[in-house]
Protein backbone atom coordinates (compact mmCIF):
# COMPACT_ATOMS: atom_id res chain seq x y z
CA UNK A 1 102.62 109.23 141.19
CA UNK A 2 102.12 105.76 143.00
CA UNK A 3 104.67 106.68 145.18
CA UNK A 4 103.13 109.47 146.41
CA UNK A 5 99.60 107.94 146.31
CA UNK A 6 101.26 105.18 148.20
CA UNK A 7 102.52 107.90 150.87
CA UNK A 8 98.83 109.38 151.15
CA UNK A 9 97.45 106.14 152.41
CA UNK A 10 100.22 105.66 154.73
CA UNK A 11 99.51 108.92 156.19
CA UNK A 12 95.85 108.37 156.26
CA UNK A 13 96.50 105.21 158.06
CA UNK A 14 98.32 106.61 160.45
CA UNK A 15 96.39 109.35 160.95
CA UNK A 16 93.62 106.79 162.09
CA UNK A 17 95.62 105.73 165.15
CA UNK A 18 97.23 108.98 166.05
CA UNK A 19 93.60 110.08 166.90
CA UNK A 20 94.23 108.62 170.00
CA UNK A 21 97.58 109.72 171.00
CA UNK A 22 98.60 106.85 172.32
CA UNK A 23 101.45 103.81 171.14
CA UNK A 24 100.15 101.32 169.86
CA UNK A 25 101.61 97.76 170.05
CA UNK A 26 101.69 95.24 167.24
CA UNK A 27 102.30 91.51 166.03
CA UNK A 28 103.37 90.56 162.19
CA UNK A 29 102.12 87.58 161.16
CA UNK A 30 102.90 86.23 157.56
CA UNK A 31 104.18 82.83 156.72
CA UNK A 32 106.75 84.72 154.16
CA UNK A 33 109.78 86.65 155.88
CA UNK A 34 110.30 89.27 152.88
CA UNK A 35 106.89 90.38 154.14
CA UNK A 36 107.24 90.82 157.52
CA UNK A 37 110.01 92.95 156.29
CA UNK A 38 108.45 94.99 153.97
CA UNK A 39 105.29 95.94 156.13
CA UNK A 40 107.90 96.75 159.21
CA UNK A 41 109.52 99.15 156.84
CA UNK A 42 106.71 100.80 155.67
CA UNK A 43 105.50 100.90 159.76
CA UNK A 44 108.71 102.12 160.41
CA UNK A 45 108.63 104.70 157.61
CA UNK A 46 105.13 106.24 158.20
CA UNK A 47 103.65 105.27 161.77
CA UNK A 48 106.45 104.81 163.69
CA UNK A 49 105.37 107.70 166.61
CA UNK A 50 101.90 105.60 166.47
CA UNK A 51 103.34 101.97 165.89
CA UNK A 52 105.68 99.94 168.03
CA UNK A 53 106.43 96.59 166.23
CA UNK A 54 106.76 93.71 169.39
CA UNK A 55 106.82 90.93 167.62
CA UNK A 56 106.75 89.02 164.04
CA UNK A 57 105.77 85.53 163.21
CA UNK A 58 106.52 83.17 160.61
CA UNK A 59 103.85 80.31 162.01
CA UNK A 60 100.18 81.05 162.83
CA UNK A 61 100.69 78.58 165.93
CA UNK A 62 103.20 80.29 167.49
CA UNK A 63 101.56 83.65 167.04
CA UNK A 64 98.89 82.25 168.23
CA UNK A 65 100.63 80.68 171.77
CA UNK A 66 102.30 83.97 172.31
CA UNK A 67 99.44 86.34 171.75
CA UNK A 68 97.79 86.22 175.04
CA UNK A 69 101.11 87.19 176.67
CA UNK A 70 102.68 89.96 174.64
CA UNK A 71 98.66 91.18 174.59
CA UNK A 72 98.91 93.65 171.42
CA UNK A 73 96.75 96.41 170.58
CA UNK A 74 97.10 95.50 166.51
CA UNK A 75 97.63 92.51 164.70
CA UNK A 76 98.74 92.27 161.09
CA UNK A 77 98.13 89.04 159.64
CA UNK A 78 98.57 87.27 155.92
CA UNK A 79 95.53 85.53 155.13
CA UNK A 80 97.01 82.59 153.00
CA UNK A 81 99.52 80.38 155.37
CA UNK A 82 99.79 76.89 156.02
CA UNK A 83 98.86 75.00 158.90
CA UNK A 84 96.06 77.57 160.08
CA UNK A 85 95.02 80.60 157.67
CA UNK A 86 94.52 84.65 159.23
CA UNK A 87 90.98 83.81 158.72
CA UNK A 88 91.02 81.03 161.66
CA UNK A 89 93.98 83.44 163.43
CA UNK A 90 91.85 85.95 163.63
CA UNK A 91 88.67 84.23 165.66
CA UNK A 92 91.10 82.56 167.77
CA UNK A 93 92.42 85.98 168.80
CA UNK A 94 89.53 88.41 168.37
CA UNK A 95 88.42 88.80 172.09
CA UNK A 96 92.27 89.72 173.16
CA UNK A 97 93.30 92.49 170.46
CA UNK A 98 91.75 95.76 169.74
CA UNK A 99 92.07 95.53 166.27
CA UNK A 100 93.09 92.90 163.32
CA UNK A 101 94.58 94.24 159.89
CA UNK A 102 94.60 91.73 157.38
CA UNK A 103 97.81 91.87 154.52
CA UNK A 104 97.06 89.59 151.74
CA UNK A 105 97.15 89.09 147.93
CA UNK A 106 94.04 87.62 147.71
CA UNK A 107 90.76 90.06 147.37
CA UNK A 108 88.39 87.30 147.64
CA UNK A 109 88.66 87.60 151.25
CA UNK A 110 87.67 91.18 151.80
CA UNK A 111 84.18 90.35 152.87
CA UNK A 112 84.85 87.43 155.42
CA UNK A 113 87.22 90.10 156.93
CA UNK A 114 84.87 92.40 157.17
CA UNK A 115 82.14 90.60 158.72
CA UNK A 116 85.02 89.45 160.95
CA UNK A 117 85.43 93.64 162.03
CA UNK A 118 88.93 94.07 160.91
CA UNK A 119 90.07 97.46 160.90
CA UNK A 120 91.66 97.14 157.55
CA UNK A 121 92.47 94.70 154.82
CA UNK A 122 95.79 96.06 153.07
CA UNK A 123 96.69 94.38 149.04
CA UNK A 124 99.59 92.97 148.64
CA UNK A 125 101.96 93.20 146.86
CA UNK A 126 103.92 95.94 149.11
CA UNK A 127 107.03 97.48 147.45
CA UNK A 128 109.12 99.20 150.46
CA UNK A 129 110.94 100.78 147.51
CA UNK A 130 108.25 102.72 145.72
C-alpha cells in the first residue's frame, strides 16, 4: 500500500507541472549525496517528460554561485546543511527561480517555507525502493 500511495503523489506532483506542457529545468541541492540520488530516481521514475535534472549540489555556496547561470525553473533544496541552510538558499535565490521545493526531515520548517512561497515541502526520508 505505501508503495502505491507513494506512486499517487508522484503522479499528482507531476501532474502539477505537466499543466503546462513545458520541460522544466531543475537544481538538487542537499548536503548528503544518497539524497540527491534518491530524489533523481524518483524524478527520473515519475516526472521525467516534465523534469530535466541540470544540476546537483553537495554545498549551498556553490549552488548558490552557479544558480544565476544555469537559471532553473525548480529548485530542490534540503533544509538542514552546513555552512548556509535551504532556508537562507532560498531568499538568496527567490527572485531568479520560478519555484523552490524544499526536501527535508525536519517538519518544523513547514511554515517558514510557506511564508517563503515554496511550491512544495516533500518529508524525508525517501526510499527509491518502495
Amino acid at each position: 500500500m505505501k508503495k502505491e500511495n507513494q506512486r499517487v503523489q508522484w503522479s499528482v506532483f507531476c501532474y502539477i507541472f505537466n499543466l503546462h506542457s513545458m520541460k522544466y529545468k531543475a537544481v538538487l541541492i542537499d548536503d548528503e549525496q544518497h539524497c540527491i540520488d534518491t530524489l533523481l530516481w524518483q524524478l527520473e521514475q515519475y516526472c521525467s517528460s516534465d523534469i530535466e535534472v541540470i544540476a546537483t549540489f553537495c554545498k549551498p555556496f556553490d549552488a548558490l554561485d552557479q544558480i544565476k547561470y544555469l537559471k532553473p525553473d525548480i529548485v530542490f533544496t534540503d533544509i538542514q546543511m552546513p555552512e548556509m541552510n535551504g532556508l537562507e538558499l532560498a531568499s538568496n535565490i527567490e527572485y531568479m527561480v520560478k519555484h523552490i521545493i524544499f526536501t527535508t526531515a525536519y517538519d518544523q520548517y513547514a511554515i517558514k517555507a510557506i511564508k517563503m512561497n515554496a511550491l512544495d515541502y516533500l518529508m524525508k526520508p525517501v526510499d527509491k525502493d518502495e
